[in-house]
Protein backbone atom coordinates (compact mmCIF):
# COMPACT_ATOMS: atom_id res chain seq x y z
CA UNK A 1 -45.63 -16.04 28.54
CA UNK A 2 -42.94 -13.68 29.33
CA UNK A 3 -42.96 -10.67 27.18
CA UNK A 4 -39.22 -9.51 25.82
CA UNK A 5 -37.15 -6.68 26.45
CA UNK A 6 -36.97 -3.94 24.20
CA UNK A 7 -34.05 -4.28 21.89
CA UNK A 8 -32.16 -1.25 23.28
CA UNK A 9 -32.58 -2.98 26.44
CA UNK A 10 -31.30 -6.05 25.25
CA UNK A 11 -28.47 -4.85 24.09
CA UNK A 12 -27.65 -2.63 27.00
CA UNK A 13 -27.69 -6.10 29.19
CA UNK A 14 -25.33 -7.56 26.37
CA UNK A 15 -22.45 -4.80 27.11
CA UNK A 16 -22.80 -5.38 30.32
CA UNK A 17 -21.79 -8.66 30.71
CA UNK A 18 -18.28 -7.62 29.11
CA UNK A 19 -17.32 -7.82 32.91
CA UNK A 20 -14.43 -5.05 32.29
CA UNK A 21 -13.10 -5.97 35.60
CA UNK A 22 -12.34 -9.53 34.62
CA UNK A 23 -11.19 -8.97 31.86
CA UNK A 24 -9.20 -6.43 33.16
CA UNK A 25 -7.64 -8.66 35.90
CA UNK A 26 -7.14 -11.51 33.19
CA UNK A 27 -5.27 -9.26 31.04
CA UNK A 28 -2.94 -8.09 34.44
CA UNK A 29 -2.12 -12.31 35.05
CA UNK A 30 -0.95 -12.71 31.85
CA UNK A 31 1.48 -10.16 31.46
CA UNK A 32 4.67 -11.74 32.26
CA UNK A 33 3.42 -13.89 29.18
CA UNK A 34 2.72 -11.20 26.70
CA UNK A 35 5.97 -8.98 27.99
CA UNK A 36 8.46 -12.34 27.31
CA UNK A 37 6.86 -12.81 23.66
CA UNK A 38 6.81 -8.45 23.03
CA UNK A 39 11.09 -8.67 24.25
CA UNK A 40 11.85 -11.51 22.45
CA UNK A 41 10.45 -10.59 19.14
CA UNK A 42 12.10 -7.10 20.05
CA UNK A 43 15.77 -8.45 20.32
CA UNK A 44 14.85 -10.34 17.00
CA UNK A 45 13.56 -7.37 14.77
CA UNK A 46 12.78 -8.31 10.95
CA UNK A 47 11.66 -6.29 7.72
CA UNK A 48 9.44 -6.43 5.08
CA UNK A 49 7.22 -9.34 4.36
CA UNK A 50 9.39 -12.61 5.06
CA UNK A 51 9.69 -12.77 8.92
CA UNK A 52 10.11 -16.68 9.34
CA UNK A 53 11.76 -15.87 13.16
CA UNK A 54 8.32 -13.74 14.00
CA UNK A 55 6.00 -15.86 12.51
CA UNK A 56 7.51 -19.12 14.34
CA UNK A 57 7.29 -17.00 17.54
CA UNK A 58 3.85 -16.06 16.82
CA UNK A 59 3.13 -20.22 16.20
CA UNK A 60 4.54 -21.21 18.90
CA UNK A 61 2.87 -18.42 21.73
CA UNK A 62 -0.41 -20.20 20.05
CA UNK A 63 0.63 -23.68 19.98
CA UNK A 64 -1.33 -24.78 22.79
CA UNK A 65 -4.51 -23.07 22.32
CA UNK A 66 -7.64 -24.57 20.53
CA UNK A 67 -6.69 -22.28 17.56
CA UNK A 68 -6.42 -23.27 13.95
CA UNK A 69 -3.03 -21.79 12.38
CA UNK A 70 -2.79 -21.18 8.86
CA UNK A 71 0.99 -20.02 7.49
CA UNK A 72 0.49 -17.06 4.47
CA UNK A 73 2.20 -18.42 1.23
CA UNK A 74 3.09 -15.06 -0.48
CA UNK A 75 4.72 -13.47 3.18
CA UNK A 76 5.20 -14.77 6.85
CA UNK A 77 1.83 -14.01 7.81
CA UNK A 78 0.08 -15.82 10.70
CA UNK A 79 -4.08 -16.53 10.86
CA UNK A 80 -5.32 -17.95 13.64
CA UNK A 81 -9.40 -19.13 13.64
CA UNK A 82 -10.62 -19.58 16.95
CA UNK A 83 -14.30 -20.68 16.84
CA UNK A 84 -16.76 -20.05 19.63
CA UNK A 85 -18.92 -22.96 21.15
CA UNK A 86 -22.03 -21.36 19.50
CA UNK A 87 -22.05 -20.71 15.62
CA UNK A 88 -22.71 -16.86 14.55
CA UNK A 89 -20.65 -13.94 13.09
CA UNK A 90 -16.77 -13.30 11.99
CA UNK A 91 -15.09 -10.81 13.88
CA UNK A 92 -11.75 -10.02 12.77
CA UNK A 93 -8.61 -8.53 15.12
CA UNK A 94 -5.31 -7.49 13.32
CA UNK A 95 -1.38 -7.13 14.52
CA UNK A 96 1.19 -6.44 12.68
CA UNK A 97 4.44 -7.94 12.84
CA UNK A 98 7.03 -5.94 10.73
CA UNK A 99 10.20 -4.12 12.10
CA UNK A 100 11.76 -0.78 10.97
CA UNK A 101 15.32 0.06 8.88
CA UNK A 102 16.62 1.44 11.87
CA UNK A 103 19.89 1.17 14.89
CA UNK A 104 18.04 1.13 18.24
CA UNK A 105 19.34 3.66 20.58
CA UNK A 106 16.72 3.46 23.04
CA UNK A 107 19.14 2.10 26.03
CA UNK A 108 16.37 -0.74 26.71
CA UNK A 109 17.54 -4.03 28.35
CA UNK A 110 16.02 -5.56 25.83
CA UNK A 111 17.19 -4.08 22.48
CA UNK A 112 17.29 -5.12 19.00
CA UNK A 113 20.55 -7.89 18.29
CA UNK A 114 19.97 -7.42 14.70
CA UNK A 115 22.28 -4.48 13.14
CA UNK A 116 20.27 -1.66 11.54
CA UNK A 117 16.34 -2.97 12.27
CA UNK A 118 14.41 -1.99 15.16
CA UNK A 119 10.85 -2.10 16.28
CA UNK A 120 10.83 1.61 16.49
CA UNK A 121 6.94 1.76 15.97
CA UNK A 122 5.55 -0.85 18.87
CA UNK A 123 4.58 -3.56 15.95
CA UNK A 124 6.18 -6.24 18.77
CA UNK A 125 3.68 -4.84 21.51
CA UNK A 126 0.84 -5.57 18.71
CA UNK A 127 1.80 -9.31 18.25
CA UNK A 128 2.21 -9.80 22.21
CA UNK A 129 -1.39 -8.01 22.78
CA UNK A 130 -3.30 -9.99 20.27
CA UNK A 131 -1.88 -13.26 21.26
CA UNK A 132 -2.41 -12.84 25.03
CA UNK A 133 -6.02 -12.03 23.76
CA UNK A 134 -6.34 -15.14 21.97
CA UNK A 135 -5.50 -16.90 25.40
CA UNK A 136 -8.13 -14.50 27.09
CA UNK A 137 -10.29 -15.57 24.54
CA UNK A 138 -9.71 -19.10 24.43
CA UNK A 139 -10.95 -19.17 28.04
CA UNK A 140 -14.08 -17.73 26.81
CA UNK A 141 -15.23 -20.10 24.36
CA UNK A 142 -18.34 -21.01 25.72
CA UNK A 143 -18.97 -17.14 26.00
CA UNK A 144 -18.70 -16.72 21.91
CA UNK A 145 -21.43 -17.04 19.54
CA UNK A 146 -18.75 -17.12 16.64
CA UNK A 147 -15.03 -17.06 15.06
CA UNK A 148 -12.52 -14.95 15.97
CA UNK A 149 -10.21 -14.32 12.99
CA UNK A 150 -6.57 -13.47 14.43
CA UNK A 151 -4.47 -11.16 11.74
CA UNK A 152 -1.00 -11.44 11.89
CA UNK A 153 0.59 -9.14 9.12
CA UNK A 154 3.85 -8.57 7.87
CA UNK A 155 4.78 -5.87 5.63
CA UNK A 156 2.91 -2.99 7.23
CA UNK A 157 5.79 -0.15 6.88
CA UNK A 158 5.34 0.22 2.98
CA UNK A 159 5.15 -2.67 1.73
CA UNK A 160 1.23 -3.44 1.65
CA UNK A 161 1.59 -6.58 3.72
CA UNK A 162 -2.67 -6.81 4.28
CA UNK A 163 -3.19 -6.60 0.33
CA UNK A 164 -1.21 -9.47 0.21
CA UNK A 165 -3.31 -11.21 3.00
CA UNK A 166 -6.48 -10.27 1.41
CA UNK A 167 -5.79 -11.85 -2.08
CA UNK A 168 -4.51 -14.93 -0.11
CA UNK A 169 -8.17 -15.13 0.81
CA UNK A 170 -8.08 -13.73 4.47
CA UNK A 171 -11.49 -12.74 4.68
CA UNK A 172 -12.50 -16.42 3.24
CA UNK A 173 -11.28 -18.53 5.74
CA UNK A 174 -13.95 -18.23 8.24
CA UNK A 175 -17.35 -16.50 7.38
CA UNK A 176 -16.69 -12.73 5.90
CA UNK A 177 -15.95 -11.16 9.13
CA UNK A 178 -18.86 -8.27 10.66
CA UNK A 179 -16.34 -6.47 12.37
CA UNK A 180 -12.63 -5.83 12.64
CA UNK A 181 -10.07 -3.99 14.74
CA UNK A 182 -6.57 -3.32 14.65
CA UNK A 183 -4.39 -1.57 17.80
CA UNK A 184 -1.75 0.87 17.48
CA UNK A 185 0.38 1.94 20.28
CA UNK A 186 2.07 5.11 20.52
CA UNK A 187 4.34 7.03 22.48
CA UNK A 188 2.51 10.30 22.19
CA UNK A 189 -0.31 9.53 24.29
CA UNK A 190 -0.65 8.79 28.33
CA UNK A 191 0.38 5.52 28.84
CA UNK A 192 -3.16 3.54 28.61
CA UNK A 193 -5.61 5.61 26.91
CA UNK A 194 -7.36 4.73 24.15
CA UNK A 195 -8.00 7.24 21.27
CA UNK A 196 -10.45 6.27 18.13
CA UNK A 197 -13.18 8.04 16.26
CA UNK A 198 -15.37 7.72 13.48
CA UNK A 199 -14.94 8.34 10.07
CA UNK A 200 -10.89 9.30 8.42
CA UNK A 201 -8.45 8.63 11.02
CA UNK A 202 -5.73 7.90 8.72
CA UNK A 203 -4.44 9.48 5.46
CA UNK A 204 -3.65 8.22 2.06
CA UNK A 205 -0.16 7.90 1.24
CA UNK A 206 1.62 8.99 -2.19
CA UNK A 207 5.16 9.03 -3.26
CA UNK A 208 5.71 12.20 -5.68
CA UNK A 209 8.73 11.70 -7.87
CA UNK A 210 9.59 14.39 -10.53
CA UNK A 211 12.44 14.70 -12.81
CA UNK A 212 13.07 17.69 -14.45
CA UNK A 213 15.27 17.77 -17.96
CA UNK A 214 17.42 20.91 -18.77
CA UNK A 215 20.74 21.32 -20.85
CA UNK A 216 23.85 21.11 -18.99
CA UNK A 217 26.62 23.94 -19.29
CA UNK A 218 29.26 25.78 -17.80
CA UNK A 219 28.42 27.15 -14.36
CA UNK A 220 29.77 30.43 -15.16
CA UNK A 221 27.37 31.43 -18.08
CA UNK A 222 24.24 29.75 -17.32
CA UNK A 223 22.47 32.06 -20.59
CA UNK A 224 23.90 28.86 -22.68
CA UNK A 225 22.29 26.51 -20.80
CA UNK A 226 18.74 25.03 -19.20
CA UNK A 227 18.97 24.82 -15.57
CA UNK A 228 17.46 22.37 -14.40
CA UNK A 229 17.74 23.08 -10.72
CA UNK A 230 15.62 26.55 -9.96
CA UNK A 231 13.00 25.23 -11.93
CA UNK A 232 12.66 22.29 -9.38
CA UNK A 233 13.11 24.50 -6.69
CA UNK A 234 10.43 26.80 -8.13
CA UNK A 235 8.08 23.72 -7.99
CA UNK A 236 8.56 23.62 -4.05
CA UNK A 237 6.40 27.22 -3.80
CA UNK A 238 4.15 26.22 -6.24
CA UNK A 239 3.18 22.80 -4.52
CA UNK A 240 2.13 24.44 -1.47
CA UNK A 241 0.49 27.11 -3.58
CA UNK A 242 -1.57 24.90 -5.49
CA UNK A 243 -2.79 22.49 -1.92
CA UNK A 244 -3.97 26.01 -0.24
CA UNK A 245 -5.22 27.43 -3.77
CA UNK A 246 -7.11 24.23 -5.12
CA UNK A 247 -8.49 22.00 -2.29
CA UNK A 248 -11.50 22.83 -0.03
CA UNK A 249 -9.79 23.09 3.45
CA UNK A 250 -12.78 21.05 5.08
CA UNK A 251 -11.19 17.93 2.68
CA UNK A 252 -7.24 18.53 3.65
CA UNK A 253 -4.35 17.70 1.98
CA UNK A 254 -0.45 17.55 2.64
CA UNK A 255 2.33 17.90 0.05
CA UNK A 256 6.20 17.68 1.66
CA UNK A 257 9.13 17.65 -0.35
CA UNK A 258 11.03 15.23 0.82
CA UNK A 259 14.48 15.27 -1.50
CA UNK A 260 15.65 17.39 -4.06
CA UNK A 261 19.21 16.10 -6.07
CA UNK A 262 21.38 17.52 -8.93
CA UNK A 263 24.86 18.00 -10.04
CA UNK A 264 27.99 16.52 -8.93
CA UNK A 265 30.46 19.12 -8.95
CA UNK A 266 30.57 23.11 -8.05
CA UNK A 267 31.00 24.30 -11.73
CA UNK A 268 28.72 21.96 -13.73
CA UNK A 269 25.15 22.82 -14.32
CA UNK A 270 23.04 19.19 -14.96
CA UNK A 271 21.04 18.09 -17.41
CA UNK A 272 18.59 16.95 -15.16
CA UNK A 273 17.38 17.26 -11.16
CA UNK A 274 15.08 14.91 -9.52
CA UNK A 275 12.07 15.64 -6.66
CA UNK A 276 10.58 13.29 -4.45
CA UNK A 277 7.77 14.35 -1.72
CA UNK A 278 4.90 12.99 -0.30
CA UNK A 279 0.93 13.34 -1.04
CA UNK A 280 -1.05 13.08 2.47
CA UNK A 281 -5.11 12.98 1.83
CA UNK A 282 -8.47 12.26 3.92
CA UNK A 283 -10.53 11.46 1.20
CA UNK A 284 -10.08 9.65 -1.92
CA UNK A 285 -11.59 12.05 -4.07
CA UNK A 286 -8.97 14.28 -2.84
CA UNK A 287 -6.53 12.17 -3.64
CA UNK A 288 -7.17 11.80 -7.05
CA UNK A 289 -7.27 15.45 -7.18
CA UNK A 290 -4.12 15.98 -5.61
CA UNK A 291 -2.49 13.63 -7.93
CA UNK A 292 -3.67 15.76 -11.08
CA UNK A 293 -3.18 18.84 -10.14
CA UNK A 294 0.91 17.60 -8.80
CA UNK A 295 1.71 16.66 -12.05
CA UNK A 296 0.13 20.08 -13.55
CA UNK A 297 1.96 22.12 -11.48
CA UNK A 298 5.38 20.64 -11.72
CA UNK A 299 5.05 20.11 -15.58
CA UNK A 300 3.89 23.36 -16.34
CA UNK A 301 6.71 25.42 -13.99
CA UNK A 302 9.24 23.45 -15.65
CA UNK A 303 7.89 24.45 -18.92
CA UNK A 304 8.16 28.70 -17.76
CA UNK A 305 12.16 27.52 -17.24
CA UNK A 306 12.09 26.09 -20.76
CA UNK A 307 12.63 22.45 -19.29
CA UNK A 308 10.89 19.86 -19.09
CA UNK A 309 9.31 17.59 -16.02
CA UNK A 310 8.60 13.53 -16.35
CA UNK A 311 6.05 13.25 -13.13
CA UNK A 312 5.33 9.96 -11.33
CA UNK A 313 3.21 9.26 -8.57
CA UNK A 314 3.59 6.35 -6.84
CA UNK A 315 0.37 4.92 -5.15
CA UNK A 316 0.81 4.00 -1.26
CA UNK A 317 -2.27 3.04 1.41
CA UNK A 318 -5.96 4.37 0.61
CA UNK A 319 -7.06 6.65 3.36
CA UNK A 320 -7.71 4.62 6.38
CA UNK A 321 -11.60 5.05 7.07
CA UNK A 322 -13.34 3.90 10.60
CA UNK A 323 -17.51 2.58 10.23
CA UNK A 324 -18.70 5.30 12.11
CA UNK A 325 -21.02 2.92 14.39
CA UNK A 326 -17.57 0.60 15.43
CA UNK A 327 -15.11 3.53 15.89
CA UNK A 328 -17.35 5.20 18.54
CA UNK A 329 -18.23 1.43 19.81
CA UNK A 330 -14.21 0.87 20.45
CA UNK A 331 -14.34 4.14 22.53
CA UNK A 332 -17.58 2.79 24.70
CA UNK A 333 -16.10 -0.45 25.14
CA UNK A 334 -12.50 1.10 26.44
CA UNK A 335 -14.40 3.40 28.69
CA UNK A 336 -16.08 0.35 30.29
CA UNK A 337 -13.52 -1.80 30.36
CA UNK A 338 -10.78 0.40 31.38
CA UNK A 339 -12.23 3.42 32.94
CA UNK A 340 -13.63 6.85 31.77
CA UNK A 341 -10.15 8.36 32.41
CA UNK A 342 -8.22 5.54 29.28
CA UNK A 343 -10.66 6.80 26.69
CA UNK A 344 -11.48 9.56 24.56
CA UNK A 345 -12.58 10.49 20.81
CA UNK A 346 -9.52 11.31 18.67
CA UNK A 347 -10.31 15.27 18.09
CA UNK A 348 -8.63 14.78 14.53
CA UNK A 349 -7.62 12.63 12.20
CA UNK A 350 -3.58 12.06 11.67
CA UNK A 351 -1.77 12.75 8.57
CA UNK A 352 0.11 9.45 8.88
CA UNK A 353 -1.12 6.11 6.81
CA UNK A 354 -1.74 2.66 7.12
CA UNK A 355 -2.31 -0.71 5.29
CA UNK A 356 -5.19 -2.07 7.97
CA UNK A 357 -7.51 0.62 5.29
CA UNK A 358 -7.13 -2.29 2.73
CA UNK A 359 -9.10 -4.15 5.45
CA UNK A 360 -11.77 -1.41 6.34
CA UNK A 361 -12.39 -0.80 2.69
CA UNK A 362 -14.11 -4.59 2.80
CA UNK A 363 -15.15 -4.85 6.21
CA UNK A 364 -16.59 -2.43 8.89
CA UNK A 365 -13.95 -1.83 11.80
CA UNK A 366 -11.73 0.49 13.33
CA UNK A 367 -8.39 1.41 14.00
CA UNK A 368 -7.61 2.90 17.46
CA UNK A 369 -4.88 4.15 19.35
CA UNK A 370 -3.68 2.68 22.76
CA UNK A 371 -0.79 5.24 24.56
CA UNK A 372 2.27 4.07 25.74
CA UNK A 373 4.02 7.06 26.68
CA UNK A 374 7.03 6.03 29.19
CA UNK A 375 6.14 7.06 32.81
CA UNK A 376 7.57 10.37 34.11
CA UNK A 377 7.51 11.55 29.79
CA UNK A 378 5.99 14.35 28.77
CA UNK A 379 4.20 13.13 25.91
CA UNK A 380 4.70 15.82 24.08
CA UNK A 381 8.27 15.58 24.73
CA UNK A 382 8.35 11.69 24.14
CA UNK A 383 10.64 10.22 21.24
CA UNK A 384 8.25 9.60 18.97
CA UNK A 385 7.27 5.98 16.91
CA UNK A 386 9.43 5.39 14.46
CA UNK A 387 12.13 7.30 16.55
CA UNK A 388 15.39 4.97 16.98
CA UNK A 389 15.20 6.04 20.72
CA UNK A 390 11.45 5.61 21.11
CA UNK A 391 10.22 3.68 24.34
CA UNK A 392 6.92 1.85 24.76
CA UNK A 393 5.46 1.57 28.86
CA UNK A 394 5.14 -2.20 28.77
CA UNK A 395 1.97 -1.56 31.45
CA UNK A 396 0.16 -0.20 28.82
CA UNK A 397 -0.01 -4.01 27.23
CA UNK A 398 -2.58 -5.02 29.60
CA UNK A 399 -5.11 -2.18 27.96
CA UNK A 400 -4.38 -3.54 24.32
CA UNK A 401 -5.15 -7.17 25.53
CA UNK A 402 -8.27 -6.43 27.53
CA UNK A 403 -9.16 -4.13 24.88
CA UNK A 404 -8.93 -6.71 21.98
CA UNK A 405 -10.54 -9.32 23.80
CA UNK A 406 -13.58 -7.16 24.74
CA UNK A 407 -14.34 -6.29 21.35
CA UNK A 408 -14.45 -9.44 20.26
CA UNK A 409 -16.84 -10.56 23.34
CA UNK A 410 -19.21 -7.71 22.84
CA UNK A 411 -20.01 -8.69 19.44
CA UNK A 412 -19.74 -12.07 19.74
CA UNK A 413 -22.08 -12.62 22.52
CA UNK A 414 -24.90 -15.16 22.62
């Protein structure tokens, strides 16, 4: 009778047969495939949540595979199952799809044909990656004890494109997925390194919109009239008075003004002036907090200018929260599979937001960050995502596919 392994031993043989260097050199032979399907979907940017020319591409780079398609109904979002040749758990891998409102002015061969959208934030490189993976995947069937669920989302810039996929029943068309993970390039970081880390890595994200009621008047004696506009400039201190005043600093917050408007002529004080800002938080509780104490503030100071303030906040993404055991799994797995030098924990979280925290509120996963910083760039220096002159290192594709695909290996191994 042969006595078994511990269980930590066990499951340090597991990892081990992610053979990074296959699926490393797998990844390298199929990029000419994922770079034709990341430029063509470039050239072809769309916005939003109905991407018919994306989602076709997206069909037809999984055509051929042993992968069951299933087209959203609500938006143009893609789910591929791919089932293992053993049965066991759901792991679930997301890309999103969605362009930006922008005129590319990067000077790439390749760039958008479509006036005014762009893929200024790598969303092509996303689709590319997690369809080569499939492939990779596909030729590892009889290596999976279980479904891979492939995510393809539209309507990630604002427009809550994975909320959508969720009530379509996402998480119910295989069995409720154990584990999920979504990629992010960015030009910021050294072309191939992967950054993730437990816990908050994203922010919530608010819109603030005020609008503050006066009397008009005669610009020349404002004493017979309620000026509307210092008051809303007065709100601008007292917003960043009230974040550093009222919220622990361990538990941060970010308030920006992002547009102030009034009046239409030089000699005409308005009736009325309008604010609009953002609300950044890490936690939820936060959040709520922040909300409250914004529409204090900006009600009250227009009330010491004898006006009046309507406030309206708008509610974006929840903060996007990593399972502490998978976050610091994605960094193992990238340091095995691509190297010590490609990985590293993310020292802090970023102030930006995103929809994929609809997902991680339901199922345990993380988001991670794969750089892409042109060669010869100073990242620091780089034109940043969502830049209309922002450049993505193509080589750094071959990281996001091995990446993917080893993720869903390591937990899905038999």
């Amino acid at each position: 009778m042969t006595t078994p392994a511990p269980r930590h031993r066990r499951r340090a043989a597991r990892r081990s047969q992610a053979d990074p260097a296959g699926l490393l050199d797998a990844a390298r032979m199929l990029q000419p495939r994922t770079v034709a399907l990341r430029r063509a979907i470039h050239r072809h940017p769309e916005l939003g949540l109905s991407l018919p020319g994306t989602q076709q591409a997206v069909q037809q780079a999984l055509a051929d595979l042993p992968v069951k398609l299933h087209a959203g109904s609500s938006t143009s979002s893609v789910v591929g199952v791919l089932e293992g040749d053993k049965p066991g758990p759901t792991v679930l891998l997301r890309a999103d799809m969605d362009a930006l409102p922008l005129r590319e002015e990067s000077g790439a061969a390749f760039s958008s044909e479509i006036e005014g959208a762009m893929h200024a934030c790598g969303h092509d490189t996303h689709v590319a990656m997690l369809a080569s993976a499939a492939r990779l995947l596909c030729e590892r069937r009889a290596e999976l004890a279980g479904t891979v669920l492939l995510m393809f989302q539209p309507g990630e810039e604002g427009y809550h494109g994975a909320r959508y996929m969720l009530e379509e029943g996402l998480l119910e068309m295989a069995e409720s997925p154990e584990r999920a993970l979504a990629l992010h390039v960015t030009s910021t970081l050294d072309c191939g390194r992967v950054q993730s880390r437990p816990g908050p890595i994203m922010a919530s994200s608010d819109t603030l919109r005020v609008t503050v009621t006066g009397r008009g008047g005669h610009a020349s004696a404002p004493q017979n009239a309620l000026d509307p506009v210092p008051a809303t400039a007065a709100m601008v201190g007292a917003l960043q008075t009230m974040v550093t005043r009222s919220l622990n600093v361990f538990d941060p917050a970010v308030v920006t003004v992002t547009r102030i408007s009034a009046g239409v002529t030089s000699n005409v004080i308005p009736e009325t002036a309008e604010l609009e800002g953002t609300i950044r938080a890490l936690s939820e509780a936060t959040r709520a907090r922040v909300r409250e104490e914004a529409a204090r503030v900006c009600e009250h100071v227009a009330a010491a200018h004898g006006c009046t303030a309507v406030v309206n906040v708008e509610h974006g993404y929840p903060v996007t929260v990593n399972d502490a055991a998978v976050g610091s799994r994605v960094v193992e797995l990238a340091r095995e599979v691509l190297g010590p030098r490609h990985a590293e924990l993310m020292p802090d979280p970023m102030m930006g937001s995103e929809d994929f925290s609809y997902v991680l509120a339901k199922v345990p996963g993380a988001m991670a960050f794969l750089g892409a910083c042109p060669r010869g760039t100073d990242p620091e220096s780089a034109a940043a995502n969502h830049s209309n002159r922002v450049m993505f290192d193509e080589s750094s594709l071959v990281h996001g596919v091995a990446l993917y695909a080893a993720f869903a290996l390591d937990a899905l191994r038999s």
